[in-house]
PDB file of N, CA and C in Angstrom:
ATOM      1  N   UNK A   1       9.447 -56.872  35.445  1.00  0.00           N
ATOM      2  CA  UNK A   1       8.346 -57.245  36.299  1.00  0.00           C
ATOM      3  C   UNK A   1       7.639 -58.420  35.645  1.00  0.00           C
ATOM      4  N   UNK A   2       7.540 -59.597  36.332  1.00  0.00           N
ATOM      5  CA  UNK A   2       6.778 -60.477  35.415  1.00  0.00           C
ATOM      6  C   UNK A   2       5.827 -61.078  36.421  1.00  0.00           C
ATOM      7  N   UNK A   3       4.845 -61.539  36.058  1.00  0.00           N
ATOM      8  CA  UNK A   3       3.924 -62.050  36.144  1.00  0.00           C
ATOM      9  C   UNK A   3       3.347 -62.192  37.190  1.00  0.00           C
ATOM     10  N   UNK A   4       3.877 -63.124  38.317  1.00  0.00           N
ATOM     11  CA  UNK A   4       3.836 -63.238  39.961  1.00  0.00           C
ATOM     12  C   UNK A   4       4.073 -62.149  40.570  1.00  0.00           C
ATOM     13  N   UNK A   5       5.079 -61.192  40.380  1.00  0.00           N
ATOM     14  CA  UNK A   5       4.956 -59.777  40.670  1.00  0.00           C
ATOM     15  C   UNK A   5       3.813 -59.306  40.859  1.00  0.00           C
ATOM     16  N   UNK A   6       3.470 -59.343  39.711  1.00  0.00           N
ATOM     17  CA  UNK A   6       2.420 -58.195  39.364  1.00  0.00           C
ATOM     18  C   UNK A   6       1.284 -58.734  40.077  1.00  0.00           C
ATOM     19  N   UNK A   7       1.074 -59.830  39.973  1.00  0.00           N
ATOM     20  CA  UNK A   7      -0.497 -60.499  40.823  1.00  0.00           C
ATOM     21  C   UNK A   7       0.004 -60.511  42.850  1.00  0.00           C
ATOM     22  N   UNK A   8       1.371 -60.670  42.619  1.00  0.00           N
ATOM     23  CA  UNK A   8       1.294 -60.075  44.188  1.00  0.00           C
ATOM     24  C   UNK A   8       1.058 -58.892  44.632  1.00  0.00           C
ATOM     25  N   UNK A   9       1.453 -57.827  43.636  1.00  0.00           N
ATOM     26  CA  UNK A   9       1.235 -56.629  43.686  1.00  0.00           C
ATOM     27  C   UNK A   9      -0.170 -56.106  44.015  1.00  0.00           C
ATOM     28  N   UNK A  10      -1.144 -56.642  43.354  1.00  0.00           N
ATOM     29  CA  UNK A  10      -2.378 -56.633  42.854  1.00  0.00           C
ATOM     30  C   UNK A  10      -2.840 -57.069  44.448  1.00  0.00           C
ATOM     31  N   UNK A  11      -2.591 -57.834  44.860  1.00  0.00           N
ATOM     32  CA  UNK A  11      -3.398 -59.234  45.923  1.00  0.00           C
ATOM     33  C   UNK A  11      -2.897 -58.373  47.287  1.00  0.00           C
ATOM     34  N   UNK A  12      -1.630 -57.675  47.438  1.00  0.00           N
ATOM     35  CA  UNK A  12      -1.179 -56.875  48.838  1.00  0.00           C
ATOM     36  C   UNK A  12      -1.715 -55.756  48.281  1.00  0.00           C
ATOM     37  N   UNK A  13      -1.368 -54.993  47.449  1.00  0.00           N
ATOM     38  CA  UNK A  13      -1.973 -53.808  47.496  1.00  0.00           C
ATOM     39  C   UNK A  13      -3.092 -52.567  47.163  1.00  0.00           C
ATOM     40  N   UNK A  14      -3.646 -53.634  46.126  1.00  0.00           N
ATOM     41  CA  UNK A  14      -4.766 -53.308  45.712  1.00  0.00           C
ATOM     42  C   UNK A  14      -4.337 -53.032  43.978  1.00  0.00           C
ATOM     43  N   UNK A  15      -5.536 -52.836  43.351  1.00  0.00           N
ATOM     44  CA  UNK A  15      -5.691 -52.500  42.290  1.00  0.00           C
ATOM     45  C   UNK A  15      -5.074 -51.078  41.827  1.00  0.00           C
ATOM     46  N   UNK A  16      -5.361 -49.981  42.338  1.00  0.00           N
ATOM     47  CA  UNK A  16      -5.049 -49.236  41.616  1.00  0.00           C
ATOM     48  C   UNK A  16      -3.839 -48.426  41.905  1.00  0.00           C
ATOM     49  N   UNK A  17      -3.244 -48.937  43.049  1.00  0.00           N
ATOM     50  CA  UNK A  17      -1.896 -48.601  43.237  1.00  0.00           C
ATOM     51  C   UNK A  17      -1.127 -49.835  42.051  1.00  0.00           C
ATOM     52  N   UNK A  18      -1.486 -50.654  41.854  1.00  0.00           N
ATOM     53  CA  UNK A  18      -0.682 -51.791  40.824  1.00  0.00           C
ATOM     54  C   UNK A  18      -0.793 -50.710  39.331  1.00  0.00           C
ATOM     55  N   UNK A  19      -1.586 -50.362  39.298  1.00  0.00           N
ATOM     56  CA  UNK A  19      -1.947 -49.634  37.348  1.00  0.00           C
ATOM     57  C   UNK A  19      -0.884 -48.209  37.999  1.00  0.00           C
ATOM     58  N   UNK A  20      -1.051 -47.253  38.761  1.00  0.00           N
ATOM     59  CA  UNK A  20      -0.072 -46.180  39.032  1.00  0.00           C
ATOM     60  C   UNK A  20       0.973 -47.270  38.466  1.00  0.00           C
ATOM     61  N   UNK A  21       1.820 -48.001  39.674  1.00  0.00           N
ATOM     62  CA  UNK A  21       3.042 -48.349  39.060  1.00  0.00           C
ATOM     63  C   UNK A  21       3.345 -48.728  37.874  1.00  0.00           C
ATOM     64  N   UNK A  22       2.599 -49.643  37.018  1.00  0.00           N
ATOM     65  CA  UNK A  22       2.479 -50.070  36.229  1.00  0.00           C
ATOM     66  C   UNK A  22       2.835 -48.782  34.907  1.00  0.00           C
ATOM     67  N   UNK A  23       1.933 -47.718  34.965  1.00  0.00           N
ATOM     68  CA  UNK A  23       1.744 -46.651  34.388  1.00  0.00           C
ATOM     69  C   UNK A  23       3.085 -45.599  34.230  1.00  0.00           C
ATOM     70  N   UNK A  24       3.389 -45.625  35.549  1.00  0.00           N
ATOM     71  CA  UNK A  24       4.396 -44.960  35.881  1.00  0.00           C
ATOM     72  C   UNK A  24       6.343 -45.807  35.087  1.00  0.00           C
ATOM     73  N   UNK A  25       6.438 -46.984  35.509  1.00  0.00           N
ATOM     74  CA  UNK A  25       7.642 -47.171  34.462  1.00  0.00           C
ATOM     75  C   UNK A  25       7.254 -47.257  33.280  1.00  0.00           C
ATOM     76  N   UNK A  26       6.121 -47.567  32.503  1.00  0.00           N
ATOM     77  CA  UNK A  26       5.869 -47.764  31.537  1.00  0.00           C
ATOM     78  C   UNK A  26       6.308 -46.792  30.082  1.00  0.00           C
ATOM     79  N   UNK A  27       6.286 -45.597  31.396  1.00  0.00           N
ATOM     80  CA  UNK A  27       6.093 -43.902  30.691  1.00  0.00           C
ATOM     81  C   UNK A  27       7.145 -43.558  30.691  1.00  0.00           C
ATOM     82  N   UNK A  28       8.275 -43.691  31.422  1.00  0.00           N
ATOM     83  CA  UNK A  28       9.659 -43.805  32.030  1.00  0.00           C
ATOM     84  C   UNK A  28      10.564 -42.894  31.015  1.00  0.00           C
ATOM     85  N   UNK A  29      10.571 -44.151  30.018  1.00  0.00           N
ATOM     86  CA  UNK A  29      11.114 -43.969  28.753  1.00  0.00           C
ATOM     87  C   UNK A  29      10.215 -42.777  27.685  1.00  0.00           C
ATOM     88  N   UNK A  30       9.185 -42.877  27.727  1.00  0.00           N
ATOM     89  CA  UNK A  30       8.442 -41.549  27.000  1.00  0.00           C
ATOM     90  C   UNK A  30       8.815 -40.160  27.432  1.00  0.00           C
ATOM     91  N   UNK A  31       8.851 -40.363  29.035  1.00  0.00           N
ATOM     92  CA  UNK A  31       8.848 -38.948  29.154  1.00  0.00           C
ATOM     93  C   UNK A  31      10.402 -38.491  29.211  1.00  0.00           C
ATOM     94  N   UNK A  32      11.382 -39.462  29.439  1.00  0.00           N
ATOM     95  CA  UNK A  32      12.856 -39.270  29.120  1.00  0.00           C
ATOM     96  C   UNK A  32      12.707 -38.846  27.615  1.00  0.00           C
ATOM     97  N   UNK A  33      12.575 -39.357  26.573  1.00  0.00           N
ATOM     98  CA  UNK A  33      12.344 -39.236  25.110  1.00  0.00           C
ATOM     99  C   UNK A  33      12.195 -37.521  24.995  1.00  0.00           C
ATOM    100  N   UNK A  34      10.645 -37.395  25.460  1.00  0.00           N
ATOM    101  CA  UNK A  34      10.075 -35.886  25.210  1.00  0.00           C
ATOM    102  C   UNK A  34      11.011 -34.984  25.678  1.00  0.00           C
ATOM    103  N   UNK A  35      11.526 -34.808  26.891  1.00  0.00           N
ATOM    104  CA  UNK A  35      12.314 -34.107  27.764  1.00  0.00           C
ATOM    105  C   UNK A  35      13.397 -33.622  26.866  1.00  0.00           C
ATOM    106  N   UNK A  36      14.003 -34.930  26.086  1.00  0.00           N
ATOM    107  CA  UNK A  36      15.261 -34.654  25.669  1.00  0.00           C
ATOM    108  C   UNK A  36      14.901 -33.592  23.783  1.00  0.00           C
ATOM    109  N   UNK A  37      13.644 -34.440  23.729  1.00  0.00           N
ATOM    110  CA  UNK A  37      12.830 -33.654  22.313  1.00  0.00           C
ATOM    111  C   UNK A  37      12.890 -31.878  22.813  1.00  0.00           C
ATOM    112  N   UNK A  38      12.533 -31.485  23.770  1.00  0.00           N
ATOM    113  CA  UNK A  38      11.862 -30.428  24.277  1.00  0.00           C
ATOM    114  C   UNK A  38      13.524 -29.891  23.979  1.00  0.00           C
ATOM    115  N   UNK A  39      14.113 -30.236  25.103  1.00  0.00           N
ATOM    116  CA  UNK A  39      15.681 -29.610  24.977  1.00  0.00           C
ATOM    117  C   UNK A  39      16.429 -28.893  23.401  1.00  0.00           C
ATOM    118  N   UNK A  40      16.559 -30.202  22.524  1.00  0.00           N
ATOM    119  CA  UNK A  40      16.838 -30.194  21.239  1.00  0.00           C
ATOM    120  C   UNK A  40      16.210 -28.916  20.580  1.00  0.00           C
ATOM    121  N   UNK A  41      14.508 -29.101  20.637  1.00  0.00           N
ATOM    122  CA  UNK A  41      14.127 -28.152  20.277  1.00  0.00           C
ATOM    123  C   UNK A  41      14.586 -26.281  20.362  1.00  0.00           C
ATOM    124  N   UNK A  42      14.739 -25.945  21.703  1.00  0.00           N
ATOM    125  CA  UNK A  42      14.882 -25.022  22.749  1.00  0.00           C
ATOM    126  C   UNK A  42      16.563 -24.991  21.900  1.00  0.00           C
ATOM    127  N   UNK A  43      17.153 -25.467  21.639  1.00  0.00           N
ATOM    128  CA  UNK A  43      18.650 -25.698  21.208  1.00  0.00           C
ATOM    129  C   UNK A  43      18.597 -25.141  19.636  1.00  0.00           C
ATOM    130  N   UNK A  44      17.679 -25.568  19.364  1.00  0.00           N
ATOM    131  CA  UNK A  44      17.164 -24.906  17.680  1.00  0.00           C
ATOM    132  C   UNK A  44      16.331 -23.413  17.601  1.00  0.00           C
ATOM    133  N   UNK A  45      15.593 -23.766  18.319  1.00  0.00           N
ATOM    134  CA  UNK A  45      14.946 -21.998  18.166  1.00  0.00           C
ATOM    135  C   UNK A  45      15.977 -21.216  18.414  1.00  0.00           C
ATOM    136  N   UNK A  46      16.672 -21.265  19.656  1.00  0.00           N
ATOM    137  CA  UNK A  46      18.012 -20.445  20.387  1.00  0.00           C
ATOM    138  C   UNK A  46      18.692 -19.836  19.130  1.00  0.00           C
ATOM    139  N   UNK A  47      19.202 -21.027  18.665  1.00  0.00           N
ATOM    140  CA  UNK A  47      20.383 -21.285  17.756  1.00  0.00           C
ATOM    141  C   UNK A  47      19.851 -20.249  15.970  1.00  0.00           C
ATOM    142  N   UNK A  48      18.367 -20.582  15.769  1.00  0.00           N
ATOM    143  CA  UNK A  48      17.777 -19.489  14.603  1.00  0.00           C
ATOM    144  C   UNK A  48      17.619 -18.328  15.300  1.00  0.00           C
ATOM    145  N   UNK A  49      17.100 -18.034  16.260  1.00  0.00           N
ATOM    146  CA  UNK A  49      16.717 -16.712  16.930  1.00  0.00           C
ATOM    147  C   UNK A  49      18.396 -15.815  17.192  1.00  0.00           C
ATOM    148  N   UNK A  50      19.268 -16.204  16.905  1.00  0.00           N
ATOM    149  CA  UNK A  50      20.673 -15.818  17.258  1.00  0.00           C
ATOM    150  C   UNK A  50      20.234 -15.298  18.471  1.00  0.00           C
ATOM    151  N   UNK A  51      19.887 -16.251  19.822  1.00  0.00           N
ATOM    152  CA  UNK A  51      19.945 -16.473  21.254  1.00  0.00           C
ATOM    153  C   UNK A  51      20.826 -17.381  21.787  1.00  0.00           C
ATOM    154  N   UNK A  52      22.227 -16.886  22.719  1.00  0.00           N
ATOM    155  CA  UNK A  52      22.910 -18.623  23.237  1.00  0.00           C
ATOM    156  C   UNK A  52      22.314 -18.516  23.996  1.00  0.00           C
ATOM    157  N   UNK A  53      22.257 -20.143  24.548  1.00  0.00           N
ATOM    158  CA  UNK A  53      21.190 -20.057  26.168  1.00  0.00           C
ATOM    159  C   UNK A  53      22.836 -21.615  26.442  1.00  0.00           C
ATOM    160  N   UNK A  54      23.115 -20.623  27.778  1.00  0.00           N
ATOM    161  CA  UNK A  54      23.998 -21.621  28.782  1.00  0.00           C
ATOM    162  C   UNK A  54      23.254 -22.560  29.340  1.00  0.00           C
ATOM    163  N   UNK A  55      24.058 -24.139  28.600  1.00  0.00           N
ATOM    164  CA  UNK A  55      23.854 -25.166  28.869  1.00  0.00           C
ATOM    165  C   UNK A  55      24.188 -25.540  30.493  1.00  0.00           C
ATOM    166  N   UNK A  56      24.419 -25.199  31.145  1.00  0.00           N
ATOM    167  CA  UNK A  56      24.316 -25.458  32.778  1.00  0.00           C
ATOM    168  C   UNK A  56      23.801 -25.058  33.161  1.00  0.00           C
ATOM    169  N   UNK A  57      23.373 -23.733  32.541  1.00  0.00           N
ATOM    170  CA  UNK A  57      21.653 -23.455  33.817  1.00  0.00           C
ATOM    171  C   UNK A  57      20.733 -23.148  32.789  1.00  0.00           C
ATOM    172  N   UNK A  58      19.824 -23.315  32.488  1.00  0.00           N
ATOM    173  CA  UNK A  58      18.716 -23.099  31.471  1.00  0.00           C
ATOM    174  C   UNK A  58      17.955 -22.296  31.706  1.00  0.00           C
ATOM    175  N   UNK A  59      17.627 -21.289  32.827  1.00  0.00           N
ATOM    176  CA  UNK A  59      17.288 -20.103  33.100  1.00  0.00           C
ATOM    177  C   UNK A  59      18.518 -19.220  32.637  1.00  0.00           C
ATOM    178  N   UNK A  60      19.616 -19.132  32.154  1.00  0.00           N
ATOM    179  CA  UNK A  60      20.709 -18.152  31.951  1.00  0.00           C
ATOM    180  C   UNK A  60      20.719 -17.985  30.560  1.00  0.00           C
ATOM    181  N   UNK A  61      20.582 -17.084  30.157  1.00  0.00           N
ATOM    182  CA  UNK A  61      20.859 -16.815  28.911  1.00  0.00           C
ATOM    183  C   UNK A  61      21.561 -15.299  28.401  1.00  0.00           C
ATOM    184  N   UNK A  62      22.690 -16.335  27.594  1.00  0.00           N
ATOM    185  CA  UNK A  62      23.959 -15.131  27.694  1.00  0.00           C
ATOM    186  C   UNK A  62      23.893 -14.028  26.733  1.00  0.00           C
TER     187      UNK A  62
END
């Protein structure tokens, strides 16, 4: 997104729908990051707790 974008963005649609979007890819990558943190984690407790938990459904645990 560069520059003219963003001020067209701003000029059709207003201000604070421009910061949502803005906000929103920004985070994109954070919340992909955490998600995959969270998983890992959940993969480690499992794994000390001698719990398997089936990787295709994450409510199943065998």
């Amino acid at each position: 997104m560069d520059v003219n974008e963003l001020i067209s963005l701003v000029a059709n649609n207003g201000f604070p729908i421009a910061v949502a979007a803005y906000l929103l890819i920004r985070l994109e990558k954070q919340i992909a990051s955490l998600s995959n943190s969270i998983n890992k984690l959940n993969t480690i407790t499992s794994a000390k707790l001698g719990v398997i938990i089936d990787n295709n459904d994450s409510n199943k645990v065998v």
